[in-house]
Protein backbone atom coordinates (compact mmCIF):
# COMPACT_ATOMS: atom_id res chain seq x y z
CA UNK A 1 22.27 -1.79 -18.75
CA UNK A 2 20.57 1.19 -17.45
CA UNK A 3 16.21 1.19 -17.41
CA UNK A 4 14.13 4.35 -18.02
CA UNK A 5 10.63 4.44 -16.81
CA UNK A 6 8.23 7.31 -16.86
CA UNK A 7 5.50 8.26 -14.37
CA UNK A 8 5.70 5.11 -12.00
CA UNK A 9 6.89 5.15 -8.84
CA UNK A 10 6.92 2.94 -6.00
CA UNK A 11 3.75 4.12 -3.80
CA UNK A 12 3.55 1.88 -0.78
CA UNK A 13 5.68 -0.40 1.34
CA UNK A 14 4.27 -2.65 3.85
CA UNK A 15 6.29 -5.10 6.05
CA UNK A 16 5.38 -8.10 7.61
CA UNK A 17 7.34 -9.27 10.58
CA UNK A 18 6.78 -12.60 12.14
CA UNK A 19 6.23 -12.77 16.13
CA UNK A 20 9.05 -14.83 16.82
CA UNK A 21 12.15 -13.54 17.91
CA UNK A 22 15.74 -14.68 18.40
CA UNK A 23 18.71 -12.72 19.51
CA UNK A 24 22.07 -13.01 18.05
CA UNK A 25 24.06 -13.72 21.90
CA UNK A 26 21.51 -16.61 22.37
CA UNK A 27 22.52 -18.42 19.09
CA UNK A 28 26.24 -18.11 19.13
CA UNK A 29 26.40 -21.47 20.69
CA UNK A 30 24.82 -23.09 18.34
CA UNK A 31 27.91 -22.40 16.11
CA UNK A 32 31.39 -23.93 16.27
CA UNK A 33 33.13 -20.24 16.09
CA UNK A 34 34.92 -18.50 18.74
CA UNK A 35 33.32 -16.69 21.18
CA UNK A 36 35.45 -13.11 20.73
CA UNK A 37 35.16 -13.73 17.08
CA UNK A 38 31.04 -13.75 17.26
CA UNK A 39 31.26 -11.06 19.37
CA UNK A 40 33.41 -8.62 17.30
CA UNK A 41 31.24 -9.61 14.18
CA UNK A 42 28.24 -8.17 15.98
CA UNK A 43 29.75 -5.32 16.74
CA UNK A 44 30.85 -4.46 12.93
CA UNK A 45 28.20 -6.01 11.69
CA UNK A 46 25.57 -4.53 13.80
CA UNK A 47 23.91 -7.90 14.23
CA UNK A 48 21.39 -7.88 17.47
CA UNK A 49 17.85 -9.73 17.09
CA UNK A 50 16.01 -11.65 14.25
CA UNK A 51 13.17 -12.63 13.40
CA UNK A 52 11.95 -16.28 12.70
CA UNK A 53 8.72 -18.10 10.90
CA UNK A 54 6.91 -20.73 13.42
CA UNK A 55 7.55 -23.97 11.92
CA UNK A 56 4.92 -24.58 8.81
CA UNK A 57 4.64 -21.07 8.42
CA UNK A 58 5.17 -20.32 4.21
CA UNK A 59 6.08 -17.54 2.27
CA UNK A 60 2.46 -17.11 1.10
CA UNK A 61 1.12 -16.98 5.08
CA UNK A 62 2.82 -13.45 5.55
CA UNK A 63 1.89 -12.11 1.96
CA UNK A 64 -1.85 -13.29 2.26
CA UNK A 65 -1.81 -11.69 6.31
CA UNK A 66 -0.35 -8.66 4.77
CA UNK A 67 -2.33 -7.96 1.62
CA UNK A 68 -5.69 -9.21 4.01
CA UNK A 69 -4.43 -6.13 5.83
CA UNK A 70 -4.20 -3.23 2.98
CA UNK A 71 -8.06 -4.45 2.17
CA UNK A 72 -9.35 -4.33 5.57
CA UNK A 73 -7.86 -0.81 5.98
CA UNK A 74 -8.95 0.54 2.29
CA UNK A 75 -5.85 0.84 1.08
CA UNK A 76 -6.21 -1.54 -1.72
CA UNK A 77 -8.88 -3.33 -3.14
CA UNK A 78 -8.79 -6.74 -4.49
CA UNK A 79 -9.92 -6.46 -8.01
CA UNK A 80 -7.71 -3.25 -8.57
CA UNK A 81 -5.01 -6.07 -8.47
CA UNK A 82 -3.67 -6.83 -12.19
CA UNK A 83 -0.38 -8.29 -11.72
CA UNK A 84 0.93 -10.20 -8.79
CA UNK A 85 5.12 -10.38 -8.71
CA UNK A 86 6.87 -12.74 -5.96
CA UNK A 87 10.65 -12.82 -5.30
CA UNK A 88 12.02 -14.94 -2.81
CA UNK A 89 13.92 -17.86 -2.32
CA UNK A 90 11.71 -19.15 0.16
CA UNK A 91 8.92 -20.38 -1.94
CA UNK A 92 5.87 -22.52 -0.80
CA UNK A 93 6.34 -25.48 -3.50
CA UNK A 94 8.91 -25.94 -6.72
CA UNK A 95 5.15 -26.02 -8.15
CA UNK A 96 2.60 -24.35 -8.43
CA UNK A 97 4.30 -20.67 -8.16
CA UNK A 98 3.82 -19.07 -4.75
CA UNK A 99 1.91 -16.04 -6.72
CA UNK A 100 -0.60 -18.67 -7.63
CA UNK A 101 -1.25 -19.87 -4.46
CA UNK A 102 -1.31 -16.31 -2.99
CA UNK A 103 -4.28 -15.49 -6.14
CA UNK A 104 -6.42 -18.70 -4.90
CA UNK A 105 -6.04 -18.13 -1.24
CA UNK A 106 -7.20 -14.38 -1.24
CA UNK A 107 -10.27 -15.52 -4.19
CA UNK A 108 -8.22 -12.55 -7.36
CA UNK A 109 -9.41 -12.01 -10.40
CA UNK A 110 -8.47 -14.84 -12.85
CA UNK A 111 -7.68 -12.17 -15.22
CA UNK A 112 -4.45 -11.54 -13.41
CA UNK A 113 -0.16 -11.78 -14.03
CA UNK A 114 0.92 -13.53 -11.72
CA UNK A 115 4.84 -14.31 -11.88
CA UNK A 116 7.84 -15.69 -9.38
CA UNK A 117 10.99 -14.39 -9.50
CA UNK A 118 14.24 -16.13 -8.10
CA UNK A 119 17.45 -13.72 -8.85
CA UNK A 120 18.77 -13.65 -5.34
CA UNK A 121 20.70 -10.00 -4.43
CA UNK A 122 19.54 -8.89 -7.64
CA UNK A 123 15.93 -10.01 -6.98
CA UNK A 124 14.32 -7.17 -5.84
CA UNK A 125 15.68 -4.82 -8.90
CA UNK A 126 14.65 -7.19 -11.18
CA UNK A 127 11.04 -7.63 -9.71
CA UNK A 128 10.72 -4.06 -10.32
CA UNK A 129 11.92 -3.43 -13.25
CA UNK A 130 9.53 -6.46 -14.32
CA UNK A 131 6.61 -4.38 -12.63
CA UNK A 132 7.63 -1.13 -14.62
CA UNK A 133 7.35 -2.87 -17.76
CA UNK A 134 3.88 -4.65 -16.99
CA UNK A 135 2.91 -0.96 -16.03
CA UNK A 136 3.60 -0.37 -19.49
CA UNK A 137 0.51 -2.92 -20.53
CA UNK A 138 -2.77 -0.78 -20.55
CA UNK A 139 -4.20 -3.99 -19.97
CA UNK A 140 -2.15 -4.40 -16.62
CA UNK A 141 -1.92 -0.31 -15.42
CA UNK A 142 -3.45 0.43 -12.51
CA UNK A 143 -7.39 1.43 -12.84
CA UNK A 144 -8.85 4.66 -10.98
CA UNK A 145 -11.68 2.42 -9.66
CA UNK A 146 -12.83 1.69 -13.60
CA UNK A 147 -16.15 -0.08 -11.94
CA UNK A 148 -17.67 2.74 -10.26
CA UNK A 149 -15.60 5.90 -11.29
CA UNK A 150 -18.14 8.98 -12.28
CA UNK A 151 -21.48 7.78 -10.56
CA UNK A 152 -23.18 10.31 -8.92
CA UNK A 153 -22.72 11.04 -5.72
CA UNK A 154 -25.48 11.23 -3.10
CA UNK A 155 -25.91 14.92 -2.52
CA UNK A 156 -24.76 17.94 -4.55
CA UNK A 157 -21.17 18.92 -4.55
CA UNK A 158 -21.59 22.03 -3.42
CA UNK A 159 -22.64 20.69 -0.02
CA UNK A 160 -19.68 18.97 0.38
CA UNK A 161 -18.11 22.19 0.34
CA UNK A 162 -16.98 24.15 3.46
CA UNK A 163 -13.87 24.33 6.46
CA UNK A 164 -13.23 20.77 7.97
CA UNK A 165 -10.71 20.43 11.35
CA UNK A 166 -8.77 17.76 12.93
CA UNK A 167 -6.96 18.32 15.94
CA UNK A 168 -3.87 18.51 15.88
CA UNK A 169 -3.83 18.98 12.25
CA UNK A 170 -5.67 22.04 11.75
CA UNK A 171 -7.94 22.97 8.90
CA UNK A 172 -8.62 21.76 5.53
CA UNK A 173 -10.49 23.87 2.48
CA UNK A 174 -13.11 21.90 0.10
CA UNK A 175 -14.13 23.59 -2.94
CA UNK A 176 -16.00 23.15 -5.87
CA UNK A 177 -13.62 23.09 -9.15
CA UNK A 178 -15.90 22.07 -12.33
CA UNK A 179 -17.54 18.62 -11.76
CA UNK A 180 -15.44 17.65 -9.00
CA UNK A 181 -13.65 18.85 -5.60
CA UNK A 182 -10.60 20.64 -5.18
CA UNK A 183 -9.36 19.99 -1.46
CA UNK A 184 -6.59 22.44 0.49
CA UNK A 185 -4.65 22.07 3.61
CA UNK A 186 -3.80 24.51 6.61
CA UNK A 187 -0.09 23.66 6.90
CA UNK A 188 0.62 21.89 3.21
CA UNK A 189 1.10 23.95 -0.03
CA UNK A 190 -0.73 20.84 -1.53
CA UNK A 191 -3.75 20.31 -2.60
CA UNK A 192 -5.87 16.86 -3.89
CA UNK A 193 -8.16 16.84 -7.09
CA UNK A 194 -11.71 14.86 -5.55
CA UNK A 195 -13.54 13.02 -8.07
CA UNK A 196 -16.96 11.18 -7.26
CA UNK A 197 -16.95 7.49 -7.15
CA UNK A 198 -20.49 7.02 -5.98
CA UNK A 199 -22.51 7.72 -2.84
CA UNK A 200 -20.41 9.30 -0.50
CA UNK A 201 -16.71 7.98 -1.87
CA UNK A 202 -14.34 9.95 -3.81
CA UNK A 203 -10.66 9.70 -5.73
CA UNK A 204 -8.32 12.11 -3.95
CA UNK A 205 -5.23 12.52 -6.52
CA UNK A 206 -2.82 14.50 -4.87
CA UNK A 207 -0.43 17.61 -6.49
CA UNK A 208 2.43 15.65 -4.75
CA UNK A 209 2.74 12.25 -6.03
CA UNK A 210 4.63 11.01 -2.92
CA UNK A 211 1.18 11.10 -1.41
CA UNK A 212 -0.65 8.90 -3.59
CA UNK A 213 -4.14 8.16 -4.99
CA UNK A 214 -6.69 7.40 -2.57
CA UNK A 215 -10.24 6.73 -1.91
CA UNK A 216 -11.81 9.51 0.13
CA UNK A 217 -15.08 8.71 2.08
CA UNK A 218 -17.24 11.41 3.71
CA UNK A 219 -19.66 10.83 6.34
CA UNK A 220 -23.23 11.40 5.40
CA UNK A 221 -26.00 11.93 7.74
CA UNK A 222 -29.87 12.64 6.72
CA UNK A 223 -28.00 14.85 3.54
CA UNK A 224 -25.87 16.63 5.62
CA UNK A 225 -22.06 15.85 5.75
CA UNK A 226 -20.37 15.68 9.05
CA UNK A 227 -16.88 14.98 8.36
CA UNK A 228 -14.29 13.49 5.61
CA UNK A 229 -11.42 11.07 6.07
CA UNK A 230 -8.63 11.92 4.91
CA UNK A 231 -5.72 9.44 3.64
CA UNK A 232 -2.26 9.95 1.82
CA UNK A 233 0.19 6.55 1.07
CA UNK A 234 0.80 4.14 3.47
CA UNK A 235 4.46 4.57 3.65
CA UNK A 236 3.76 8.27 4.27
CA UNK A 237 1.39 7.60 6.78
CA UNK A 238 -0.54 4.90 7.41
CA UNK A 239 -3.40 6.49 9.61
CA UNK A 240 -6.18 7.95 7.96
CA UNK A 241 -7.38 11.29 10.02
CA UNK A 242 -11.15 12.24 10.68
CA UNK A 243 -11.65 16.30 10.03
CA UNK A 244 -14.85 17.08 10.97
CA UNK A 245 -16.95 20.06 9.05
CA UNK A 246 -17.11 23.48 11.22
């Protein structure tokens, strides 16, 4: 059976690798198979280093480290979180669900999905194609920061205007485009629509989806602004870049 979904896309990955690791040479011995066999199945199988969990180490510790992560970086915020989706075979407990335990430990919304999924090779297109049809839920799409989208910011737009620089990436253009900013860059053919979120924050939706939707913050100082930070997706780039206003 073949899915159709329109306008969603997959717009981050993050991975989360444990410290521990253990090469493929060191555990052959552990393993009652002949030495030239082992090694001619690394070599067509590629095999070379893993990585392995300390013991009492749970599914939920590298979800919760990773998600603690996107928030402490910006690049997600906990109540923009509507549905959570888990698919492993590695769960904490039988029950409660490992979603569950992932909601409590990080303090989400109560008024949440949250779902564990179990469909081995086929688990991770099933996850998403149960994602894509949440996404279908207004109740569950993704909010454009619902709380505080539209407040005014703290200075007119028009002094946000102006050339900014980073070094090495050259220049970027802000303009004023109706009640919001219209930002353009040196070396990219695209551009980002900035609308105000309050104070000094703004939603940067870019003309390429690849790059996301992302909060924009510029830096304020006694009314005048001194530079905006700039951010695309995280599997795009993960470093946000300071240009500072000429």
């Amino acid at each position: 059976m073949n899915f159709t979904f329109h306008r969603k896309r997959i717009s981050g990955i993050l991975a989360v690798l444990p410290e521990r690791e253990l090469s493929f040479l060191e555990e052959m011995k552990n393993y009652n198979f002949p030495e030239a066999r082992s090694l001619k199945l690394m070599e067509t199988m590629g095999y070379n280093k893993r990585r392995i969990v300390e013991p009492g180490v749970c599914f939920s510790d590298l979800a919760v480290f990773g998600l603690q992560s996107l928030f402490e970086r910006g690049l997600l915020r906990p109540e923009e979180i509507d549905a959570l989706l888990v698919v492993t075979h590695s769960p904490d407990y039988i029950l409660p669900p490992t979603s569950n335990v992932i909601q409590g430990r990080l303090c989400l919304k109560q008024d949440m999905i949250c779902l564990d999924i179990s469909q081995a090779c086929a688990g991770f297109v099933v996850g998403l194609t149960q994602a894509f049809m949440l996404l279908e839920q207004e109740s569950i799409r993704k909010k454009r920061d619902t709380i505080s989208m539209h407040l005014p910011v703290t200075i007119p737009l028009q002094k946000f205007t102006g050339v900014y620089e980073n070094d090495p990436y050259g220049t970027l253009q802000i303009e004023t485009e109706g009640d919001h900013l219209r930002v353009k860059f040196q070396h990219h053919v695209m551009t980002g629509k900035l609308e105000p979120l309050g104070g000094n924050r703004f939603l940067c939706t870019y003309s390429n989806p690849i790059w996301g939707v992302m909060e924009i913050p510029f830096t304020i100082d006694n009314g005048v602004v001194k530079s905006v930070t700039i951010k695309v997706a995280g599997f795009v780039d993960y470093m946000p870049y300071e240009f500072i206003k000429k």
